[in-house]
C-alpha atoms as a PDB file:
ATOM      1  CA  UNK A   1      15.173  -8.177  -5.736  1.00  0.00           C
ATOM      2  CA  UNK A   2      12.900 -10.831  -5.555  1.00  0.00           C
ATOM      3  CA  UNK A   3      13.261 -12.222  -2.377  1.00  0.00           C
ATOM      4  CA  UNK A   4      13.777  -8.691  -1.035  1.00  0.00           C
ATOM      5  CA  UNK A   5      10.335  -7.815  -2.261  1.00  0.00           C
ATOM      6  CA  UNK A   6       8.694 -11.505  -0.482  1.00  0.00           C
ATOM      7  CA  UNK A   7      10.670 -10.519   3.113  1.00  0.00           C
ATOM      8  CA  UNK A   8       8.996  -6.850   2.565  1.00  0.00           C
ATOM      9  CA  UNK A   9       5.421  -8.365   1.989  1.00  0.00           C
ATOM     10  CA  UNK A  10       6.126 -11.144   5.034  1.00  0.00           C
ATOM     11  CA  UNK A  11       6.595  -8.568   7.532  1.00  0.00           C
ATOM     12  CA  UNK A  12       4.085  -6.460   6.542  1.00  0.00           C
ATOM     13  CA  UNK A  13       1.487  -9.292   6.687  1.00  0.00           C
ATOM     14  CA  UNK A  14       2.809  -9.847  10.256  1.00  0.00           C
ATOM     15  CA  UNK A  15       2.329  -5.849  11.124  1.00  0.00           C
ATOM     16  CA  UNK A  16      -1.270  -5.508   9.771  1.00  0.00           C
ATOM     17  CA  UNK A  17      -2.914  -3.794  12.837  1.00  0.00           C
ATOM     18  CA  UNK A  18       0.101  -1.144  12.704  1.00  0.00           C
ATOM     19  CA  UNK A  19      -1.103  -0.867   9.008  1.00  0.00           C
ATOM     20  CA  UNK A  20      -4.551  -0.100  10.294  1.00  0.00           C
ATOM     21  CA  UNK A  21      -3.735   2.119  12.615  1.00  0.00           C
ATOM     22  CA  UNK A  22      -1.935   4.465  10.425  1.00  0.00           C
ATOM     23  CA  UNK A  23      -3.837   4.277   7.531  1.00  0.00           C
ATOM     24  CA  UNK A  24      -7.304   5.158  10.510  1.00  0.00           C
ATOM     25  CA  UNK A  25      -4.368   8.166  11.228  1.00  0.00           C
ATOM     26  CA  UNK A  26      -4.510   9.477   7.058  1.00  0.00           C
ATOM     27  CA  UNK A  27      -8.003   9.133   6.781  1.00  0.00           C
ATOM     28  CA  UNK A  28      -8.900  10.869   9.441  1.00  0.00           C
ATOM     29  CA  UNK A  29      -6.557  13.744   8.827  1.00  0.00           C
ATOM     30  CA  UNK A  30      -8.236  13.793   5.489  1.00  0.00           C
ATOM     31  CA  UNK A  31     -12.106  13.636   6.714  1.00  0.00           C
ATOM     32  CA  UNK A  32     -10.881  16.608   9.476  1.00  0.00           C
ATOM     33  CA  UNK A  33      -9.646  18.426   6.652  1.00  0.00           C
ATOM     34  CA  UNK A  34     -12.384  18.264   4.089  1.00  0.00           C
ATOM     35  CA  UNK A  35     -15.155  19.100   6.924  1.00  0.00           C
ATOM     36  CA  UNK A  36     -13.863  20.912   9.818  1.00  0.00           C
ATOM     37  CA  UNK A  37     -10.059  22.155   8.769  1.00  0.00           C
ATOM     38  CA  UNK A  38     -10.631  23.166   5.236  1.00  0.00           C
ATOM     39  CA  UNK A  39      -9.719  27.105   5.289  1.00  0.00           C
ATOM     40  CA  UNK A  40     -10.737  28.913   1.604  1.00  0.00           C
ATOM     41  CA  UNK A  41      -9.596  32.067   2.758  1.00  0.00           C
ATOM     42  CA  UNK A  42      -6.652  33.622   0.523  1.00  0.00           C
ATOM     43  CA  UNK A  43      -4.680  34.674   3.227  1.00  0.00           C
ATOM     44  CA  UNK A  44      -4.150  30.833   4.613  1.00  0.00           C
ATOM     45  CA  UNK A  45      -1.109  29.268   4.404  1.00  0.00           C
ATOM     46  CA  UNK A  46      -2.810  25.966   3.033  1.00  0.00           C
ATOM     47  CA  UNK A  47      -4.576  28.199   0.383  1.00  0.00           C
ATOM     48  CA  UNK A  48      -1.451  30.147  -0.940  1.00  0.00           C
ATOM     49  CA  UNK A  49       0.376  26.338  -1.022  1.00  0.00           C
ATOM     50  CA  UNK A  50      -2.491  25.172  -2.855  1.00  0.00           C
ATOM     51  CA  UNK A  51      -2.732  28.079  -5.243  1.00  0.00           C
ATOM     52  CA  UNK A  52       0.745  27.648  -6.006  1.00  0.00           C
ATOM     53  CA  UNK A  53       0.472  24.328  -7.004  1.00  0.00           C
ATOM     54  CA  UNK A  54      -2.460  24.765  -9.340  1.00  0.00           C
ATOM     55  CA  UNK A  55      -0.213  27.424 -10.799  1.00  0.00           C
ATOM     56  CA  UNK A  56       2.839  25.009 -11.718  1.00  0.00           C
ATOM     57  CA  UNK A  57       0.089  22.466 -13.295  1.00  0.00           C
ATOM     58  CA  UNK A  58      -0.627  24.654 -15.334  1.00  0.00           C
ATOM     59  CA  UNK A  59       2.023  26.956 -16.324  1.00  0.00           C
ATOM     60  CA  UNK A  60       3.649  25.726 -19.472  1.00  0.00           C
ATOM     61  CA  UNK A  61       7.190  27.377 -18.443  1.00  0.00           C
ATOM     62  CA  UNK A  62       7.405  25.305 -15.884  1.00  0.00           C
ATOM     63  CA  UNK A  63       9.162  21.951 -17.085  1.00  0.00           C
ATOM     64  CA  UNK A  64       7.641  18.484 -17.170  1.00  0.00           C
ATOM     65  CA  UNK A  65      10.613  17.463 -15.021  1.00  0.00           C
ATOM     66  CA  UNK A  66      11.233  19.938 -13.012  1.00  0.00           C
ATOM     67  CA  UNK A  67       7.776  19.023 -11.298  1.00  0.00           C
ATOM     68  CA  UNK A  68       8.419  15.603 -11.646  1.00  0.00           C
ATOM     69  CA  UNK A  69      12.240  16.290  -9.743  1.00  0.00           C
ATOM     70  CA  UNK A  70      10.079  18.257  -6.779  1.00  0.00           C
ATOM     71  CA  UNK A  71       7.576  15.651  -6.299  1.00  0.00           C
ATOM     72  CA  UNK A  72      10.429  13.125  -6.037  1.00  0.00           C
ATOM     73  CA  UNK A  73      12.232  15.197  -4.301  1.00  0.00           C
ATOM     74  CA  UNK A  74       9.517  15.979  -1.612  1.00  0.00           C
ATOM     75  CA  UNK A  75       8.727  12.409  -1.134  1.00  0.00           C
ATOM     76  CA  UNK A  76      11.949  11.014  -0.713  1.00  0.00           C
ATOM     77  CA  UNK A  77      12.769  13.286   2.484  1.00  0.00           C
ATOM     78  CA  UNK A  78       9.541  12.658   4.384  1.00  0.00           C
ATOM     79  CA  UNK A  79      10.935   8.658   3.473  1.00  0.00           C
ATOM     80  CA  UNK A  80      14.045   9.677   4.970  1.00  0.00           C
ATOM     81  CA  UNK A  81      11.875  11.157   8.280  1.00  0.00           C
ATOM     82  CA  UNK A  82      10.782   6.970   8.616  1.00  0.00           C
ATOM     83  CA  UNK A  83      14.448   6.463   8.961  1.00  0.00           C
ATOM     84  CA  UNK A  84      15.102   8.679  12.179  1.00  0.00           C
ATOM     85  CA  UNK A  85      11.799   7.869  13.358  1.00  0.00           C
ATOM     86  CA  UNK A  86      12.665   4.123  13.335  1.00  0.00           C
ATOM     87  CA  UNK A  87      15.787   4.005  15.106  1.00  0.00           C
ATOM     88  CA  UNK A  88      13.611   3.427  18.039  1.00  0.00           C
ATOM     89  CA  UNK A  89      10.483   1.568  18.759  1.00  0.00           C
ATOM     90  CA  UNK A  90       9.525   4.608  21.055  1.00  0.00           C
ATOM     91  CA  UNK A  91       9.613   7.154  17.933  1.00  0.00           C
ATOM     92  CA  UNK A  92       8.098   4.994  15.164  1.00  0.00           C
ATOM     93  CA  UNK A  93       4.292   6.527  16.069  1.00  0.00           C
ATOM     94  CA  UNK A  94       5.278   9.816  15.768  1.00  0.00           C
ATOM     95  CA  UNK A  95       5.099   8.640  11.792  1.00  0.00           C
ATOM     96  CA  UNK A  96       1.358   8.629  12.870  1.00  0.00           C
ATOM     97  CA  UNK A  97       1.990  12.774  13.127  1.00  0.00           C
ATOM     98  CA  UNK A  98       3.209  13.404  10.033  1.00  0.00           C
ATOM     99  CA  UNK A  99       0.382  10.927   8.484  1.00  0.00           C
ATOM    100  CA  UNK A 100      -2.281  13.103  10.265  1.00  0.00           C
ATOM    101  CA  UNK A 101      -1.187  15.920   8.386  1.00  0.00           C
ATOM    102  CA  UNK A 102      -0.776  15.137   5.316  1.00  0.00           C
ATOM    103  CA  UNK A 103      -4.161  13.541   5.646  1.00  0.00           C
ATOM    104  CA  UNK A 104      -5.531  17.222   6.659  1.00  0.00           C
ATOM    105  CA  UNK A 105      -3.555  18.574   3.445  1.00  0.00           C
ATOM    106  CA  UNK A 106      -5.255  16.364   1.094  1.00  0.00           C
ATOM    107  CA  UNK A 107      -8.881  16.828   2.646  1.00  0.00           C
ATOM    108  CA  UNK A 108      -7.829  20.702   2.784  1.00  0.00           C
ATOM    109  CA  UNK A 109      -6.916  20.668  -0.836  1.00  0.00           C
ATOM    110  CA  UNK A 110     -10.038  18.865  -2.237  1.00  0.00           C
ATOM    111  CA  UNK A 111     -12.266  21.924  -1.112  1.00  0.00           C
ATOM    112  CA  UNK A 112      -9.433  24.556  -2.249  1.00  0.00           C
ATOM    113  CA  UNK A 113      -9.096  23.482  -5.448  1.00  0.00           C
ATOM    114  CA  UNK A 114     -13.351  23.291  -5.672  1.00  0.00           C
ATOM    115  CA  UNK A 115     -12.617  26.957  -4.674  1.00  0.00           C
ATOM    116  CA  UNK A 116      -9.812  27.903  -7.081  1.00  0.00           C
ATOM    117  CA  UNK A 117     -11.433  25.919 -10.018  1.00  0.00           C
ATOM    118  CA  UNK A 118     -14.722  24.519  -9.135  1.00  0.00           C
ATOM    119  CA  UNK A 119     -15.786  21.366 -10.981  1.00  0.00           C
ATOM    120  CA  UNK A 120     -12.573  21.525 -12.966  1.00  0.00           C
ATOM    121  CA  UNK A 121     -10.620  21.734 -10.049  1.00  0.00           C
ATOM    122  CA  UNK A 122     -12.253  18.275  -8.465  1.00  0.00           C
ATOM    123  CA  UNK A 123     -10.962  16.657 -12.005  1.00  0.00           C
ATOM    124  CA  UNK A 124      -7.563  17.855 -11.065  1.00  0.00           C
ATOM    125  CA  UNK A 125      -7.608  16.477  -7.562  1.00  0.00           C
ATOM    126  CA  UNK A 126      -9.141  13.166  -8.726  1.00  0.00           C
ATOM    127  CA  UNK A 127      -6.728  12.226 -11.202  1.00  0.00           C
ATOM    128  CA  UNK A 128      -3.832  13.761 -10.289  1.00  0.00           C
ATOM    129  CA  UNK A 129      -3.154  14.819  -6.588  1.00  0.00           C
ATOM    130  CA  UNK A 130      -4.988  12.167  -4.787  1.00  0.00           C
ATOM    131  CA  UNK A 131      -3.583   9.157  -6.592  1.00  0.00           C
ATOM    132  CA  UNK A 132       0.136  10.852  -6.176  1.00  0.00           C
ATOM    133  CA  UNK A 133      -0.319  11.871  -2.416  1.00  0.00           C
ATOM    134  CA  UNK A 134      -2.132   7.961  -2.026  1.00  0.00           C
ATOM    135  CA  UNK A 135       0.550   6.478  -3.198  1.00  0.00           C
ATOM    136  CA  UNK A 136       3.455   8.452  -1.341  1.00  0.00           C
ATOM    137  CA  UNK A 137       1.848   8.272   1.896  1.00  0.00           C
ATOM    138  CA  UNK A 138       1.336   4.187   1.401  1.00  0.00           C
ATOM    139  CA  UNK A 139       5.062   4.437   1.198  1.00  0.00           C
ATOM    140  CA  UNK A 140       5.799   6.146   4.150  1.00  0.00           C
ATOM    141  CA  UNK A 141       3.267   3.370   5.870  1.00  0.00           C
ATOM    142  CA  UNK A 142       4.749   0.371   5.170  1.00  0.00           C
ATOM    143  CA  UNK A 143       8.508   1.839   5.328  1.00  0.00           C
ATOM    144  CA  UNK A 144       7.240   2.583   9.291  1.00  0.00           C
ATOM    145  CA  UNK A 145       5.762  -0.773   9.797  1.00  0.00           C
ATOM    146  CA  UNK A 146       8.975  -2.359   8.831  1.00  0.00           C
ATOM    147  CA  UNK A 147      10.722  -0.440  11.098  1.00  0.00           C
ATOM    148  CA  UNK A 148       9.097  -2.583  13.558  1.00  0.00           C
ATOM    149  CA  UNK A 149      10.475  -5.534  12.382  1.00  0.00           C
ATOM    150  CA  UNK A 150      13.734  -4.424  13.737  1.00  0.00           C
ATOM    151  CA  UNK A 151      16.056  -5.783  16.595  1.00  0.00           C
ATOM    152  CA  UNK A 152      16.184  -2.760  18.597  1.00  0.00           C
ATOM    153  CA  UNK A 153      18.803  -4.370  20.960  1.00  0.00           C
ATOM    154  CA  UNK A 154      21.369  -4.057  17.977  1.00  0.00           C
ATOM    155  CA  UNK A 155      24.133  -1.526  17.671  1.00  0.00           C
ATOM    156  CA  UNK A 156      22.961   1.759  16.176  1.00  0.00           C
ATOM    157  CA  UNK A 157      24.823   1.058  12.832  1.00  0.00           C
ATOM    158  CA  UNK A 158      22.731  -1.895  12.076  1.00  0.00           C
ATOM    159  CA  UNK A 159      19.569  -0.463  13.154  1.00  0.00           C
ATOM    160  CA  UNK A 160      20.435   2.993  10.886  1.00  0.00           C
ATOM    161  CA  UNK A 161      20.811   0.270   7.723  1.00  0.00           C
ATOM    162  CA  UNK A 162      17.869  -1.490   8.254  1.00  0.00           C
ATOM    163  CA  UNK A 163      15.900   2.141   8.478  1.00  0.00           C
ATOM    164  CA  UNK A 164      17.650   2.939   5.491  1.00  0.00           C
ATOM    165  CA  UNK A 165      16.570  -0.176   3.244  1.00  0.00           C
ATOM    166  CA  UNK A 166      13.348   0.072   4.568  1.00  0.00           C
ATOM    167  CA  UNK A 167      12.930   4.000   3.701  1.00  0.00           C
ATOM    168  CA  UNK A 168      14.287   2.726   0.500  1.00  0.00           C
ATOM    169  CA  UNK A 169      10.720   0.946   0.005  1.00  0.00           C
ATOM    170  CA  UNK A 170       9.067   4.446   0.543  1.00  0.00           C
ATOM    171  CA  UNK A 171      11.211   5.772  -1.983  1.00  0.00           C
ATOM    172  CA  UNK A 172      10.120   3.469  -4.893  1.00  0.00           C
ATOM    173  CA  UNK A 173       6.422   4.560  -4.086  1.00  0.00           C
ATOM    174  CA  UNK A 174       7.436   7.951  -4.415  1.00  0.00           C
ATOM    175  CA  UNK A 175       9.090   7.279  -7.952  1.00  0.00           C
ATOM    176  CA  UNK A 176       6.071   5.796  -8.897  1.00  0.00           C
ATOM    177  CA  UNK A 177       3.340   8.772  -7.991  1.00  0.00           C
ATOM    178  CA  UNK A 178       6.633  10.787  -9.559  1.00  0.00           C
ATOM    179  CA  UNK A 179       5.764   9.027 -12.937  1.00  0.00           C
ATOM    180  CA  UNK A 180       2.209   9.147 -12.403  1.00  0.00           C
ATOM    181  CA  UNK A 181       2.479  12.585 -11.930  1.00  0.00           C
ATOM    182  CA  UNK A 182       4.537  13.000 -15.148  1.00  0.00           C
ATOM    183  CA  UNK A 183       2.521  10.784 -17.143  1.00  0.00           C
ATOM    184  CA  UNK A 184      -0.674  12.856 -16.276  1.00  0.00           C
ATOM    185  CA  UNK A 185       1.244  16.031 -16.890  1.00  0.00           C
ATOM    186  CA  UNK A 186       2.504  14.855 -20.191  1.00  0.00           C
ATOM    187  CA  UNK A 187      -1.079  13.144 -21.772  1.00  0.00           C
ATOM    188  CA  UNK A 188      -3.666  14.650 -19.784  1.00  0.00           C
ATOM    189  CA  UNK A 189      -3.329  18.044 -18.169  1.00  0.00           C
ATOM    190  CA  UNK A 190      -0.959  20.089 -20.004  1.00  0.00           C
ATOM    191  CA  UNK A 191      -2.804  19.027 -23.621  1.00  0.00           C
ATOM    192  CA  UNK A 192      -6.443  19.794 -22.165  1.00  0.00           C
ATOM    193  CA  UNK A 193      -5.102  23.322 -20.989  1.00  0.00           C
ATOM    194  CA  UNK A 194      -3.586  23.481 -24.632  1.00  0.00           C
ATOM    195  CA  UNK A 195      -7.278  23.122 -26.390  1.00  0.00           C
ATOM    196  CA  UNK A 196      -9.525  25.055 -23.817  1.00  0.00           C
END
């Protein structure tokens, strides 16, 4: 596990400026979203997702896990998106796509959850949905910048395995926001609700 985790970090070092480039990719997603995207209107799509989600937080029939199973859950496919993505050096910035918008979620959600919840619903977002979404979309960055680090002149098979170990490395950063998540959930969120 060890020397797993060293190769990881090697080729990472060696893929820095792809690093850049999608993280430049989030954060601008995010700064679109917060100032130009951001859509309060109940009708939008982004607004009824958002809703929803401030719902589960705090609906106390909801189970601890059962959020924790659907963040996991959610993460580990768009993991699983780095593995067809990589398969070919020509496909591995489309990740930059998917980074974009989640980027433009976030930055969307800040202001609907000011909207939903006002100052309350910035504590939310602070300590619980930026941190998770952070964390899952560093994943899905450095499980794409491995990708690079692949011999695309092999045979399919051993090009698919090396997508999978590397999505693999996405998928622990999505078990950790899961825990995050639950840990919040468990100390934090549902207790305060609890009291007030």
């Amino acid at each position: 596990m060890q020397s797993f985790a060293k190769s990881k970090l090697s080729i990472l070092s060696r893929h820095s400026n792809k690093i850049l480039l999608f993280t430049a990719t989030y954060v601008l997603g995010i700064i679109l979203g917060i100032f130009f995207i951001g859509n309060t209107e109940s009708s939008s799509i982004l607004y009824s997702n958002a809703s929803s989600y401030h719902v589960i937080i705090f609906d106390t029939s909801i189970s601890y896990f059962s959020i924790f199973f659907k963040c996991f859950f959610a993460g580990a496919l768009l993991c699983m998106l780095t593995v067809i993505l990589g398969l070919s050096v020509y496909t591995i910035p489309f990740i930059c796509i998917v980074l974009f918008y989640r980027g433009v979620i976030l930055g969307t959600a800040l202001i609907i959850f000011y909207s939903i919840s006002g100052i309350s619903g910035i504590v939310i977002f602070i300590i619980l949905t930026l941190p998770m979404h952070v964390v899952i979309t560093l994943g899905l960055i450095a499980s794409s910048v491995l990708n690079y680090d692949i011999d695309f002149t092999c045979k399919l098979k051993v090009r698919l395995i090396r997508c999978i170990k590397n999505a693999i490395v996405g998928i622990l950063f999505t078990l950790v926001a899961s825990i995050y998540l639950l840990f919040i959930m468990i100390t934090v969120i549902r207790p305060i609700n609890l009291i007030f």
